[in-house]
N, C-alpha and C. Protein backbone atom coordinates (compact mmCIF):
# COMPACT_ATOMS: atom_id res chain seq x y z
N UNK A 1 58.42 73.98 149.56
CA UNK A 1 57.81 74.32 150.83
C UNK A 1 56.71 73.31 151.14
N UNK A 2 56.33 72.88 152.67
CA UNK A 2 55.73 72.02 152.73
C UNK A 2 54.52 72.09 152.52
N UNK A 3 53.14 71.67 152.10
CA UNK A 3 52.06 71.90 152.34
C UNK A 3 51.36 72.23 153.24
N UNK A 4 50.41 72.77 153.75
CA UNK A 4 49.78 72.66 154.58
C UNK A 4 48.95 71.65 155.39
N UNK A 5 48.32 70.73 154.03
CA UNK A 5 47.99 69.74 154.28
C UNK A 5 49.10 68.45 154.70
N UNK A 6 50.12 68.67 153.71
CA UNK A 6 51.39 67.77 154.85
C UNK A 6 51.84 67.87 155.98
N UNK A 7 51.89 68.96 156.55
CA UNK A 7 51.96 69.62 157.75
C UNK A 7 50.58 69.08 158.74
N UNK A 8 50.19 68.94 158.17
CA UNK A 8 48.94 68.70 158.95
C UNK A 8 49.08 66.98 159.17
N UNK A 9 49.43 65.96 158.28
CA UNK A 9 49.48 64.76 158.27
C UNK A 9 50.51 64.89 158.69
N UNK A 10 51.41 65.15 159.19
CA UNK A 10 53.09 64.83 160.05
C UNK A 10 52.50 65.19 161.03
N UNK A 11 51.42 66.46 161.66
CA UNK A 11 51.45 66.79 163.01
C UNK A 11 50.09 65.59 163.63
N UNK A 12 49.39 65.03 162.56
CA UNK A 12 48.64 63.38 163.09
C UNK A 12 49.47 62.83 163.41
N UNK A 13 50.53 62.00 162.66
CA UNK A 13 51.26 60.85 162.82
C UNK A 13 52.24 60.85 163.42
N UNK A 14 52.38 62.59 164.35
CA UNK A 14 52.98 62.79 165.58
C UNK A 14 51.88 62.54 167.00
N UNK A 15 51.53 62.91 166.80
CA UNK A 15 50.05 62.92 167.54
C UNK A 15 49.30 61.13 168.25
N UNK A 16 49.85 60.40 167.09
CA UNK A 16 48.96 58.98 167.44
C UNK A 16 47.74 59.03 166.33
N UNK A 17 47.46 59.86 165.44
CA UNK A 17 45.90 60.03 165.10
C UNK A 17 45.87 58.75 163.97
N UNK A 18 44.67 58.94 163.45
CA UNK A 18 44.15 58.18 162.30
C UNK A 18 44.70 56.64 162.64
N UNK A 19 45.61 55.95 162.39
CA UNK A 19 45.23 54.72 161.96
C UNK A 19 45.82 53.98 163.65
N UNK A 20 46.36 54.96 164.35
CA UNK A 20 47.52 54.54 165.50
C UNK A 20 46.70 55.10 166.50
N UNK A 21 47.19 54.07 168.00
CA UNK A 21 46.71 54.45 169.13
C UNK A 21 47.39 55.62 169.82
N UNK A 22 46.78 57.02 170.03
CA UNK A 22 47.58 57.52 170.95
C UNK A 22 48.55 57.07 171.80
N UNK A 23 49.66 57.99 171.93
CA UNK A 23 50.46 57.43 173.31
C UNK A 23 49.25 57.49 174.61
N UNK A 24 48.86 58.46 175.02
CA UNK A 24 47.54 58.94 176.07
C UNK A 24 46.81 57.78 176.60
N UNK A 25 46.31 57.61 175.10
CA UNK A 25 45.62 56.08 175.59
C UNK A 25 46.53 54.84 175.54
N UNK A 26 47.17 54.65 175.31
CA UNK A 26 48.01 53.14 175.50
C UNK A 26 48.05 53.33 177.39
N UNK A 27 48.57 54.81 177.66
CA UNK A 27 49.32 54.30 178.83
C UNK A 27 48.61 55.10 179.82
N UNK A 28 47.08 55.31 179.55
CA UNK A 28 46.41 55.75 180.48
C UNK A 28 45.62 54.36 181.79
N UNK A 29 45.28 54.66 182.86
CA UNK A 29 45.13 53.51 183.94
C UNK A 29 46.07 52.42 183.89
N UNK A 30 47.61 53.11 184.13
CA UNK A 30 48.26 51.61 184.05
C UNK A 30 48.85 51.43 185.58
N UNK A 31 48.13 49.81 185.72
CA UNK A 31 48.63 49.48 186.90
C UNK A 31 50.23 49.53 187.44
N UNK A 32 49.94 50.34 188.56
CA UNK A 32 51.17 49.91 189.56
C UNK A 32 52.06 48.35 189.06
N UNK A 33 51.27 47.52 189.23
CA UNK A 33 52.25 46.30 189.29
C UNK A 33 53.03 45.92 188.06
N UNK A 34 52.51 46.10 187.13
CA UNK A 34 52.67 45.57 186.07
C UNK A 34 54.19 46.54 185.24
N UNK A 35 54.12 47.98 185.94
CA UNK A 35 55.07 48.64 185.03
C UNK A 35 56.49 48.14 185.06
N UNK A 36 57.05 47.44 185.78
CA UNK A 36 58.13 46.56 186.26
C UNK A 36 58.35 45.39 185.70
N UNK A 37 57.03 45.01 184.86
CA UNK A 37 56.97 43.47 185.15
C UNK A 37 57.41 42.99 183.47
N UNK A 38 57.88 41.55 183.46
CA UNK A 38 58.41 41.10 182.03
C UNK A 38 57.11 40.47 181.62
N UNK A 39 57.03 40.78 180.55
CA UNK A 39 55.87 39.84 179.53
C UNK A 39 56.55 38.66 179.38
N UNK A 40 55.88 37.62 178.52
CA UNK A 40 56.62 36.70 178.79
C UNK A 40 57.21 36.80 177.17
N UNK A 41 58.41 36.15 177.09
CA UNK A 41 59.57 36.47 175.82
C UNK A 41 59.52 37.24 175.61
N UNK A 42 60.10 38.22 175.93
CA UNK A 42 59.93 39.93 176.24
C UNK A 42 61.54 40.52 177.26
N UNK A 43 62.40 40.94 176.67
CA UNK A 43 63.40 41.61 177.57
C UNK A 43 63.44 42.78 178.03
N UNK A 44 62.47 43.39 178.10
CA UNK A 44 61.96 44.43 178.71
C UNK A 44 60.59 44.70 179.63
N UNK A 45 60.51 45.94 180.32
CA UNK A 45 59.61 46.07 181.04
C UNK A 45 58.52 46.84 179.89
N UNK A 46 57.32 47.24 181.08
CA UNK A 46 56.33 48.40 180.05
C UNK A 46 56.92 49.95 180.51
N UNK A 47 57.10 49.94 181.22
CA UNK A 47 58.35 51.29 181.84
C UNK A 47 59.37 51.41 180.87
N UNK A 48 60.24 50.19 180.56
CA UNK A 48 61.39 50.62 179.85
C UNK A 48 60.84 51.17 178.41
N UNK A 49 59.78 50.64 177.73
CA UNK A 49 58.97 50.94 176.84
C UNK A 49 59.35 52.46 176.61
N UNK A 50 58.43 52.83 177.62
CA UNK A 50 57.98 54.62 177.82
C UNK A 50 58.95 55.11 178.03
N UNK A 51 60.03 54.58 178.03
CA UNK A 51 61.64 55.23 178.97
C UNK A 51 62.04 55.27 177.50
N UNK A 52 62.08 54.19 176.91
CA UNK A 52 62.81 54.43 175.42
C UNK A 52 62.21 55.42 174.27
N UNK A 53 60.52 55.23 174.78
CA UNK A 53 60.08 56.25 173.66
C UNK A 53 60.17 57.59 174.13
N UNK A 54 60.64 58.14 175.20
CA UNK A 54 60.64 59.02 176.30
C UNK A 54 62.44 60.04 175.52
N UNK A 55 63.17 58.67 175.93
CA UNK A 55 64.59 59.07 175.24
C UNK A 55 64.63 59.43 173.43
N UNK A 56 64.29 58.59 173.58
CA UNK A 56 64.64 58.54 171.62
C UNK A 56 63.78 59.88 170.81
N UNK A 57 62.00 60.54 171.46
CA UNK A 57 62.02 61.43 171.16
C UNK A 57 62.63 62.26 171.74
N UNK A 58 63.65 62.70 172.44
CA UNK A 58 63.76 63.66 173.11
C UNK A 58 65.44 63.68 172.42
N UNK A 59 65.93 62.72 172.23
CA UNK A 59 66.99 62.94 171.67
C UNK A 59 66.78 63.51 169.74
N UNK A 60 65.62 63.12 169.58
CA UNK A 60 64.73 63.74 167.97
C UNK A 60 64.91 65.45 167.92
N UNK A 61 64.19 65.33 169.19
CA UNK A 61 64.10 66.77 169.18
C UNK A 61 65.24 67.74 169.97
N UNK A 62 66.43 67.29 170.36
CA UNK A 62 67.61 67.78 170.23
C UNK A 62 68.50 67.95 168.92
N UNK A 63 68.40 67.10 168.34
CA UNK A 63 68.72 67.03 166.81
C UNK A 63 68.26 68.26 166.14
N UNK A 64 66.97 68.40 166.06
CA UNK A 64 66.15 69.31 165.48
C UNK A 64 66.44 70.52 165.77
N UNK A 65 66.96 70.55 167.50
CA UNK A 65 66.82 72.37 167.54
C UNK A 65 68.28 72.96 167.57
N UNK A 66 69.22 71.91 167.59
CA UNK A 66 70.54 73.15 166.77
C UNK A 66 71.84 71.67 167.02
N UNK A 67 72.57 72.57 166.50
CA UNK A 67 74.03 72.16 166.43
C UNK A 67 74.96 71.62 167.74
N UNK A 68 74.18 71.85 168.86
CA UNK A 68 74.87 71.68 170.29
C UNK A 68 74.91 70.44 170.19
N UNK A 69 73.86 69.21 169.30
CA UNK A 69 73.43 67.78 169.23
C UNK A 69 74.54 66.83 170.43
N UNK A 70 73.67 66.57 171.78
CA UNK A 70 74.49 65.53 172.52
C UNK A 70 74.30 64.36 171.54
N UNK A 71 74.87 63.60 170.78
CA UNK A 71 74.89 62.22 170.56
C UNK A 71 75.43 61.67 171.20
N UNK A 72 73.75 60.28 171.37
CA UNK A 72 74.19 58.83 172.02
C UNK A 72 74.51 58.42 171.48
N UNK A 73 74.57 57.24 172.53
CA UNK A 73 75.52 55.92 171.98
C UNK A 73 74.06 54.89 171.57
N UNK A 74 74.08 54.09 170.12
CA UNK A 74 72.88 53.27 170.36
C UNK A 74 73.59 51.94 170.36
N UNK A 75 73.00 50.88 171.21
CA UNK A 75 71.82 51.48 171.41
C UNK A 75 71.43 51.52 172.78
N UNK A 76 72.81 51.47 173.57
CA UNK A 76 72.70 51.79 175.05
C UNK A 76 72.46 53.29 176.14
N UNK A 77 72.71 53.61 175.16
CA UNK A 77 71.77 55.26 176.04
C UNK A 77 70.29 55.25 175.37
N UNK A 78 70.07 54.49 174.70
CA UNK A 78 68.43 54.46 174.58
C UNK A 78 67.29 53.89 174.92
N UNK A 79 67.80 52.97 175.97
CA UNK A 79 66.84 51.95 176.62
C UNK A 79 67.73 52.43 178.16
N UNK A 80 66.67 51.96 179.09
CA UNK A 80 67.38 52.19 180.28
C UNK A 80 67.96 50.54 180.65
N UNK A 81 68.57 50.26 181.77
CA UNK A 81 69.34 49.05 181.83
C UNK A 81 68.06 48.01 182.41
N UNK A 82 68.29 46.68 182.08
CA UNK A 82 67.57 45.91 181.48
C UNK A 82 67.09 45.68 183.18
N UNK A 83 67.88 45.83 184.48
CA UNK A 83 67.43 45.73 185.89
C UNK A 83 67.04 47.03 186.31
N UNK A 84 66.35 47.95 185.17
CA UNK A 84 66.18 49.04 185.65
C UNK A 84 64.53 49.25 186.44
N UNK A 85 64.68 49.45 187.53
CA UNK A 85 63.03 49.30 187.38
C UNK A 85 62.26 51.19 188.39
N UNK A 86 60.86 51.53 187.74
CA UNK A 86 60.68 53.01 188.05
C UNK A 86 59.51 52.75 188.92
N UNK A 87 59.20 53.77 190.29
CA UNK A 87 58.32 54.21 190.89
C UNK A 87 56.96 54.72 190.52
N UNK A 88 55.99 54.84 191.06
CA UNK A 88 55.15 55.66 189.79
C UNK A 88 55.16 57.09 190.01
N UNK A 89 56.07 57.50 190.39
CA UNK A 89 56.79 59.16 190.14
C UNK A 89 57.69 58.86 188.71
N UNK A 90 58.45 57.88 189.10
CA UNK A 90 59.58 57.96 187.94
C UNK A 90 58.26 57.32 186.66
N UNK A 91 57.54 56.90 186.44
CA UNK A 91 57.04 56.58 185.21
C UNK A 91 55.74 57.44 185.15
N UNK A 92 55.46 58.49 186.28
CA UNK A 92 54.63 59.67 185.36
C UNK A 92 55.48 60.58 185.18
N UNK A 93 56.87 60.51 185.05
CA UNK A 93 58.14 61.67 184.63
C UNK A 93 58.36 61.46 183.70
N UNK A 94 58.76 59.95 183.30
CA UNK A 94 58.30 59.39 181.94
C UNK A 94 57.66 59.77 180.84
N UNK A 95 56.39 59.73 181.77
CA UNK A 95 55.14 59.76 180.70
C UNK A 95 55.01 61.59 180.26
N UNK A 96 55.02 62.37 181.85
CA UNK A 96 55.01 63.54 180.97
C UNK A 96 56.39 64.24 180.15
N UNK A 97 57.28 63.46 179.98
CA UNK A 97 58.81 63.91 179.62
C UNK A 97 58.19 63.91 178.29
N UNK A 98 57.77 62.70 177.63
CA UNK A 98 57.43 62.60 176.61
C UNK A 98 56.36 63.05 175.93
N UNK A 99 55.77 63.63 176.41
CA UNK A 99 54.39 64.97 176.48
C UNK A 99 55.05 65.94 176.12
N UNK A 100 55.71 66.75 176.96
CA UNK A 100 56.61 68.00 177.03
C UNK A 100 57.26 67.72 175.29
N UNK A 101 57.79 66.75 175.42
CA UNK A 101 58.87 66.71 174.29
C UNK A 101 58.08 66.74 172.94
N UNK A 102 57.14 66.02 172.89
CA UNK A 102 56.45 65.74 171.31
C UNK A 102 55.39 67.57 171.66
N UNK A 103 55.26 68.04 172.56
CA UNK A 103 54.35 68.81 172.23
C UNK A 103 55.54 70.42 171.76
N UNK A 104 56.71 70.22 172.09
CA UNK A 104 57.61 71.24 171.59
C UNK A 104 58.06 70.53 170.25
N UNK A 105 58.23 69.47 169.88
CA UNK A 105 58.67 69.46 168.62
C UNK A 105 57.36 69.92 167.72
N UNK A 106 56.29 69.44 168.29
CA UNK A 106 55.08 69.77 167.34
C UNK A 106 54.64 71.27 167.25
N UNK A 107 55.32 71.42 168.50
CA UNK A 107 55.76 73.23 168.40
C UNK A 107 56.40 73.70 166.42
N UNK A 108 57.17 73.14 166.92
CA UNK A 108 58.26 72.99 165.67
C UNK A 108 57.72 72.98 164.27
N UNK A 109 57.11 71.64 164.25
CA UNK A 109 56.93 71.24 162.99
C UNK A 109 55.79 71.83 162.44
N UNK A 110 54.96 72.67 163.96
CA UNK A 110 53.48 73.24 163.17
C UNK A 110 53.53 74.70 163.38
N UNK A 111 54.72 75.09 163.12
CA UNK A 111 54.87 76.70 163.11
C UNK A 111 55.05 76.57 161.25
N UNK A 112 53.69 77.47 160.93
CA UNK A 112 53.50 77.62 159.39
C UNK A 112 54.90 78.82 159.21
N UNK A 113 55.30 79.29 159.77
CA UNK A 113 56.71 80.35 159.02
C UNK A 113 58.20 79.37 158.83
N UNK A 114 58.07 77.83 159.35
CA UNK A 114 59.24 77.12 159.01
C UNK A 114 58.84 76.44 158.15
N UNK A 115 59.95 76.09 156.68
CA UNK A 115 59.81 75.06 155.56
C UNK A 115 60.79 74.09 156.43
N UNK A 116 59.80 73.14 156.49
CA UNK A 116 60.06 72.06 157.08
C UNK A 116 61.35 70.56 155.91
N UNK A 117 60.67 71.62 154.76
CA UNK A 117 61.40 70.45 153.49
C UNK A 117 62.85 71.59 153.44
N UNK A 118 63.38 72.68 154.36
CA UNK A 118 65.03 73.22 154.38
C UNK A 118 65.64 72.23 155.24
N UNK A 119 66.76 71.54 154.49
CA UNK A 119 68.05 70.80 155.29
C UNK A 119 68.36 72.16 156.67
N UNK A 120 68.03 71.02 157.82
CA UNK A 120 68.82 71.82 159.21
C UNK A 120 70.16 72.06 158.53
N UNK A 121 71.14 72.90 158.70
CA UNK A 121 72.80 73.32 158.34
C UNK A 121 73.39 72.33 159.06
N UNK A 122 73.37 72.13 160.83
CA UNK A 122 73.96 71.61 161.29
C UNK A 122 74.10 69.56 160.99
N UNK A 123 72.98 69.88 160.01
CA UNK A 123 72.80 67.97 159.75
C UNK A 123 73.46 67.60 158.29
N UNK A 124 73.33 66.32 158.01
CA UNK A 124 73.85 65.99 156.66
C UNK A 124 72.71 65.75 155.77
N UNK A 125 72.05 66.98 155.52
CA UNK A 125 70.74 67.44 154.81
C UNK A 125 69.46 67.14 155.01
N UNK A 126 69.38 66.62 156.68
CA UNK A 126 68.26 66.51 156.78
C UNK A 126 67.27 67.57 157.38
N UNK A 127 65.84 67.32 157.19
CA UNK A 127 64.63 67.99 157.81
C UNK A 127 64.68 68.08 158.71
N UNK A 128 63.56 69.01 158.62
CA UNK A 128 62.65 68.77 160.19
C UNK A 128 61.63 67.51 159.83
N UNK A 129 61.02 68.04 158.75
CA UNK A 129 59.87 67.20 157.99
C UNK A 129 60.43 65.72 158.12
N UNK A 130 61.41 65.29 157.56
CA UNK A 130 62.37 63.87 157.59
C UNK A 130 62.10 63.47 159.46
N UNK A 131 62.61 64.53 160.24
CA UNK A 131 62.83 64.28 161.45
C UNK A 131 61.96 64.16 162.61
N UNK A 132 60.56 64.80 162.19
CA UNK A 132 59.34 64.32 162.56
C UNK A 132 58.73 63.24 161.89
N UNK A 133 58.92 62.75 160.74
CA UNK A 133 58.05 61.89 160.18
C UNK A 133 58.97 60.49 161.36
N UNK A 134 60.13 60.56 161.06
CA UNK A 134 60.78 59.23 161.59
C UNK A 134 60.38 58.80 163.07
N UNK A 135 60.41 60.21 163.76
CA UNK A 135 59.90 59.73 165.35
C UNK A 135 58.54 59.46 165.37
N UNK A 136 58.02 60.16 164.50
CA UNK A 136 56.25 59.93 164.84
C UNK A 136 56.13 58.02 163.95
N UNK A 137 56.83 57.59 162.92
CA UNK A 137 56.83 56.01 162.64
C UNK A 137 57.52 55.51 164.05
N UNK A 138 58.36 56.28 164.52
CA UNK A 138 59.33 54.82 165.73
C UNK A 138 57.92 55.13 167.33
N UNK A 139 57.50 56.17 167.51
CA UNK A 139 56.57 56.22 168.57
C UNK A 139 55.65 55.27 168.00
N UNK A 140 54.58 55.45 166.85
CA UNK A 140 53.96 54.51 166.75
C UNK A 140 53.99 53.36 166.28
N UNK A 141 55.20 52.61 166.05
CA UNK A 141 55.41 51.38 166.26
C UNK A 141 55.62 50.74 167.64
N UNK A 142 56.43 51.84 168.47
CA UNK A 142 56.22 51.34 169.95
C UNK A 142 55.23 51.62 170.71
N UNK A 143 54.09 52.32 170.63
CA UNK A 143 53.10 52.34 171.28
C UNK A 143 52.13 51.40 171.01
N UNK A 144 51.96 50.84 169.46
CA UNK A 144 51.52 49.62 169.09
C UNK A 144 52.24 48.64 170.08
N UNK A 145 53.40 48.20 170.09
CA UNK A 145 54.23 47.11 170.68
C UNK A 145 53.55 46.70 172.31
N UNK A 146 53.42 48.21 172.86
CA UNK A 146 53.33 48.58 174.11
C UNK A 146 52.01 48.29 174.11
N UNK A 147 51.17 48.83 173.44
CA UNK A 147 49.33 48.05 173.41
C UNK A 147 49.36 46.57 173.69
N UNK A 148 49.82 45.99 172.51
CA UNK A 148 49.98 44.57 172.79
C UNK A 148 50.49 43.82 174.07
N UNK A 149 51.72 44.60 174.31
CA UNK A 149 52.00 43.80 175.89
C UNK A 149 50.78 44.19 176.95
N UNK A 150 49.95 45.30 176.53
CA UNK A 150 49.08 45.11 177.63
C UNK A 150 48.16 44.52 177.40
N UNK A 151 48.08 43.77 176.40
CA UNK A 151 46.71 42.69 175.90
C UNK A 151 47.60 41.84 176.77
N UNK A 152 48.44 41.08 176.59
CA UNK A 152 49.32 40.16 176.62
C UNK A 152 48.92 40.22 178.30
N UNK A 153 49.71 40.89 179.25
CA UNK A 153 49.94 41.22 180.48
C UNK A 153 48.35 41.48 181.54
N UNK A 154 47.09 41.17 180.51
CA UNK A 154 46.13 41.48 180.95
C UNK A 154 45.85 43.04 182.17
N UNK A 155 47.26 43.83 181.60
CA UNK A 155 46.76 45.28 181.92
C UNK A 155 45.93 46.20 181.68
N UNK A 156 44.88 45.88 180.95
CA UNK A 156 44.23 46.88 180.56
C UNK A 156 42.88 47.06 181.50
N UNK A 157 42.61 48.42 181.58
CA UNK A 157 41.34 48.54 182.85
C UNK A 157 40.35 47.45 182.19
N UNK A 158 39.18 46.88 182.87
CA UNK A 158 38.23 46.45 182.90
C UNK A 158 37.02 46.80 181.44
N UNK A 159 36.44 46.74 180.68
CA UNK A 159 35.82 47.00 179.78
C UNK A 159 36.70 47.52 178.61
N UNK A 160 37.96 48.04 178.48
CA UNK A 160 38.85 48.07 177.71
C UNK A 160 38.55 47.58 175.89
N UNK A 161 38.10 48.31 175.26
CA UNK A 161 37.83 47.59 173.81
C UNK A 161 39.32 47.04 173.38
């Protein structure tokens, strides 16, 4: 059974905490112009960014909650298409899709009556614990990624540490 205190370090390193930038803050004051725009050697936008971390948890946390599992295709249902470009309706749908989504899996993973270390049935023995740790490493590797293009892209508001 999991700890409490592990439970507690999976629901940080879902979160953004300790050593990683929130999602919140990476992609809080982001300009209009820029969400469209290519960094340079870069095949993506900062939209498609949030679109992929948007999809990929949300396809996490379909996994997690039963056996119905739509599986994609990777790795083209996980990025949107490379001329895809969003409004800033479509990239605060984005942004809160992926709110909604990490705050029900964290639903999940921080309900103390589930052992997070029981193989789901419907999987080939994996967690929940396994299945939060992996999205909360792939979010914060791309929200790192996504920081950087906004160093890069000189997006960041004004006084910005």
């Amino acid at each position: 059974m999991t700890t409490d205190d592990a439970r507690r370090q999976l629901l940080a390193l879902l979160d953004g905490v300790g050593a990683h930038m929130p999602f919140e803050e990476a992609v809080a004051d982001f300009p209009d112009e820029a969400m469209n725009a290519f960094p340079p050697n870069v095949g993506y936008t900062p939209w498609h960014i949030v679109e992929h971390l948007r999809i990929t948890q949300r396809d996490m946390l379909d996994y997690v909650k039963g056996p119905d599992y739509p599986q994609l295709d990777w790795p083209t249902d996980y990025w949107p298409a490379r001329q895809a470009v969003a409004s800033r309706a479509e990239w605060e749908a984005s942004v809160q899709g992926f709110l909604t989504d990490r705050a029900e899996l964290r639903a999940i993973a921080g309900d103390p009556a589930r052992d997070l270390d029981e193989p789901l049935p419907w999987t080939r023995g994996h967690t929940v614990f396994r299945c939060v740790r992996i999205i909360g490493d792939h979010n914060a590797y791309h929200v790192g990624e996504f920081a950087v293009l906004r160093q890069v892209m000189g997006s960041w508001p004004p006084g910005h540490r």
